[in-house]
Protein backbone atom coordinates (compact mmCIF):
# COMPACT_ATOMS: atom_id res chain seq x y z
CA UNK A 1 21.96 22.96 -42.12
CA UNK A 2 22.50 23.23 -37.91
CA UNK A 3 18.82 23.78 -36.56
CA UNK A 4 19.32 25.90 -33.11
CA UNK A 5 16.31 24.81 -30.37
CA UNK A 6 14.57 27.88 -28.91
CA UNK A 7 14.77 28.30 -25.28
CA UNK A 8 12.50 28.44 -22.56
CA UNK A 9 11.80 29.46 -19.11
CA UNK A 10 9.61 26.84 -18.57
CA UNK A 11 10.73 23.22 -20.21
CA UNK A 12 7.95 22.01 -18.92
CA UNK A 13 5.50 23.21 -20.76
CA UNK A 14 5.20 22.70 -24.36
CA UNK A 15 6.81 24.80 -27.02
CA UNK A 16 3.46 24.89 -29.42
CA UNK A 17 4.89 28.55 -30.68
CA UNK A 18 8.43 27.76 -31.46
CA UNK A 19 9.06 29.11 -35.36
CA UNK A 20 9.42 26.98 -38.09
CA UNK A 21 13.25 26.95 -37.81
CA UNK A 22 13.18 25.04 -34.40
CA UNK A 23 11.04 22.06 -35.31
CA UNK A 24 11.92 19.21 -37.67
CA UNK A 25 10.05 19.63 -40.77
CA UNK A 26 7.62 16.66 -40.71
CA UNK A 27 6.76 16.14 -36.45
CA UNK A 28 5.07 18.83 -35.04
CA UNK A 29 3.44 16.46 -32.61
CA UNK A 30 4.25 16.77 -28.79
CA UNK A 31 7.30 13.89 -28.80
CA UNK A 32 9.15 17.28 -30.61
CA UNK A 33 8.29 19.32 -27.42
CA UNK A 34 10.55 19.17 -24.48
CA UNK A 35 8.53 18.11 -21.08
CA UNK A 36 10.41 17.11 -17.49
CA UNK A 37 8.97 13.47 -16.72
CA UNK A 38 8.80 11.60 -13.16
CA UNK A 39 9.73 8.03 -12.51
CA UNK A 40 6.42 6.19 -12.71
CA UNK A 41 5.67 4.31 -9.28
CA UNK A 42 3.64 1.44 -7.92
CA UNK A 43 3.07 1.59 -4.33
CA UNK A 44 1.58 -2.13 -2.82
CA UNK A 45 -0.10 -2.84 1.03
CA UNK A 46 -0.12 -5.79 2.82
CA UNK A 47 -0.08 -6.39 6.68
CA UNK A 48 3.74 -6.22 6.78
CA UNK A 49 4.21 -3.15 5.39
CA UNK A 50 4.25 -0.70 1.95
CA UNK A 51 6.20 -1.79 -1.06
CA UNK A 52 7.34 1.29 -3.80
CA UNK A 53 8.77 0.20 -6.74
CA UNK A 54 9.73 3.04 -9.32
CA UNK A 55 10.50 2.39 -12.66
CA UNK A 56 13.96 4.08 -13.45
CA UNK A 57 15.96 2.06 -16.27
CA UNK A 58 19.49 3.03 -17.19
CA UNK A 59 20.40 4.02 -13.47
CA UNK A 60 22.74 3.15 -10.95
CA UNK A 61 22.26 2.27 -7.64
CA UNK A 62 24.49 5.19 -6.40
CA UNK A 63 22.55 7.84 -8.57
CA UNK A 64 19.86 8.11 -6.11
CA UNK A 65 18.98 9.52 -3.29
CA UNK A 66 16.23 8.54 -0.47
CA UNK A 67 16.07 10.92 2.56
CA UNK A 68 13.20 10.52 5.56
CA UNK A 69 12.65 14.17 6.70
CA UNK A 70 9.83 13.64 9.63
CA UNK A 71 7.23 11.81 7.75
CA UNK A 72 8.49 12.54 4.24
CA UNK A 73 10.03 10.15 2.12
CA UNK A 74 12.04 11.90 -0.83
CA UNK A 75 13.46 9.91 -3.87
CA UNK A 76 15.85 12.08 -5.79
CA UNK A 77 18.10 12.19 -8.67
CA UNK A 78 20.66 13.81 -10.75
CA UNK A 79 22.41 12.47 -13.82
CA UNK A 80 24.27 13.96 -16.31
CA UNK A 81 25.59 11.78 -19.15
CA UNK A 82 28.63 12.71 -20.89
CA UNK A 83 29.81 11.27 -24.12
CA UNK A 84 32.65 11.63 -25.98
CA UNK A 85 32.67 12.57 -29.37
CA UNK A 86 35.22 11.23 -32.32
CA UNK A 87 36.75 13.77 -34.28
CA UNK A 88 34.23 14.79 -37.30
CA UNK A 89 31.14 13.91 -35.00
CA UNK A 90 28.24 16.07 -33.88
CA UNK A 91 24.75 15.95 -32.65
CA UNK A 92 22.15 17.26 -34.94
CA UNK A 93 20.02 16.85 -31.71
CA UNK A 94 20.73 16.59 -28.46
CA UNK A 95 17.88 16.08 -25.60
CA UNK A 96 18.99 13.37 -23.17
CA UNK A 97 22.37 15.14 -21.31
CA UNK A 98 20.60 16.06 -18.08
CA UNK A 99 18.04 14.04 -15.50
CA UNK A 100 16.86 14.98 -12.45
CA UNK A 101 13.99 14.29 -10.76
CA UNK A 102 11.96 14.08 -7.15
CA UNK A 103 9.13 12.25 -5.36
CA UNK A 104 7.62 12.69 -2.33
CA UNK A 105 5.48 10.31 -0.44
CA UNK A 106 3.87 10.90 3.17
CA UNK A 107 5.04 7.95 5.83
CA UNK A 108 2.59 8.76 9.11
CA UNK A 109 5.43 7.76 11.99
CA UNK A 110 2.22 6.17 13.73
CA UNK A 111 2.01 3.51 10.88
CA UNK A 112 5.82 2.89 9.37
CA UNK A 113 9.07 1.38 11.15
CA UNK A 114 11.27 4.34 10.30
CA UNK A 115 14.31 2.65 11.04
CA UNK A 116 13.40 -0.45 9.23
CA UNK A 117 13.13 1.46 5.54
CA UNK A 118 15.04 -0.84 3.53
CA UNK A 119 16.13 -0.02 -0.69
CA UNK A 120 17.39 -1.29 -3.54
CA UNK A 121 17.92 -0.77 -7.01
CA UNK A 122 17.51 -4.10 -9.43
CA UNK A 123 16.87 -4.47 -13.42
CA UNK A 124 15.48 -0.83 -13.61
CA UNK A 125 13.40 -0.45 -10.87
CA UNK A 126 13.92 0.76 -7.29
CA UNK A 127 12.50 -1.26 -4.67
CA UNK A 128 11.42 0.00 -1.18
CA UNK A 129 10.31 -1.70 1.90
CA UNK A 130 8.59 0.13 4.15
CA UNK A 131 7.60 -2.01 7.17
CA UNK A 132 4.60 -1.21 9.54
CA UNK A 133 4.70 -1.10 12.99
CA UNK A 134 3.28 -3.76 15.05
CA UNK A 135 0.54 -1.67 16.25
CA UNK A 136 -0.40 -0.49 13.29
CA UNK A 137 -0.66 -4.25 11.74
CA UNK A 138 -4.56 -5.08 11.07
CA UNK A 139 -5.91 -7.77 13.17
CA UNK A 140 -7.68 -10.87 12.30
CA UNK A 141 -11.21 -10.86 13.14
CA UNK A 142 -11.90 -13.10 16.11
CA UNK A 143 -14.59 -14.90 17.21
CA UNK A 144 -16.73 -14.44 20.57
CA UNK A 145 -18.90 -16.83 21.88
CA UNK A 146 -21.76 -16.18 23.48
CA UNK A 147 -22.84 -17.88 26.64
């Protein structure tokens, strides 16, 4: 028996009314509902600058894209994966043939080294550098002496 998944305007959003046809019999939990999902990121501060690191396994270097647009930092991606099938073969289900995704982070030119934005992509996750600017580096406390 082929099931045939409902579709949707919105993916997004859980498909809690989909009739019993479009369901396997014994999930109905939400791991059976489609959903769009984000890259999850860590973002770390020390005097030298901003480190993101974004979790995205199964990627290439070459399938992303990182644009600076004024002081917004995009991370984008597309991927489509295309298998082929032997003769006889077919997919009772098949949810993982399309990624895309976007993040946005604010960069205050005041604060970052735009021109100093350094990436790369190793063992999963996507590493960026984001240096400060000089003047934006905290200062130690120093002491005054009184006289």
């Amino acid at each position: 028996m082929t099931l045939i998944k409902g579709n949707s305007m919105f993916p997004a959003v859980p498909r809690f009314f989909d009739d019993l046809f479009t369901k396997d019999l014994f999930d109905w939990g939400f791991r059976n509902h489609s959903s769009a999902t984000l890259p999850t990121v860590n973002i770390r501060e020390d005097n030298e600058g901003f480190m993101v690191e974004m979790a995205a396994p199964g990627m290439d270097k070459s399938d992303f894209r990182i644009e600076l647009d004024n002081e917004t930092l995009t991370i984008s991606s597309e991927k489509e994966w295309n298998k082929e099938m032997k003769e006889g073969e077919r997919y009772n289900r098949h949810e993982f043939s399309y990624q895309a995704f976007s993040r946005s982070f604010h960069l205050p030119k005041t604060v970052v080294e735009e021109d100093k934005i350094k990436a790369k992509y190793e063992n999963g996750i996507l590493h960026i550098l984001i240096p400060k600017r000089e003047e934006a580096k905290a200062v130690p406390p120093r002491a005054i002496k009184v006289s």
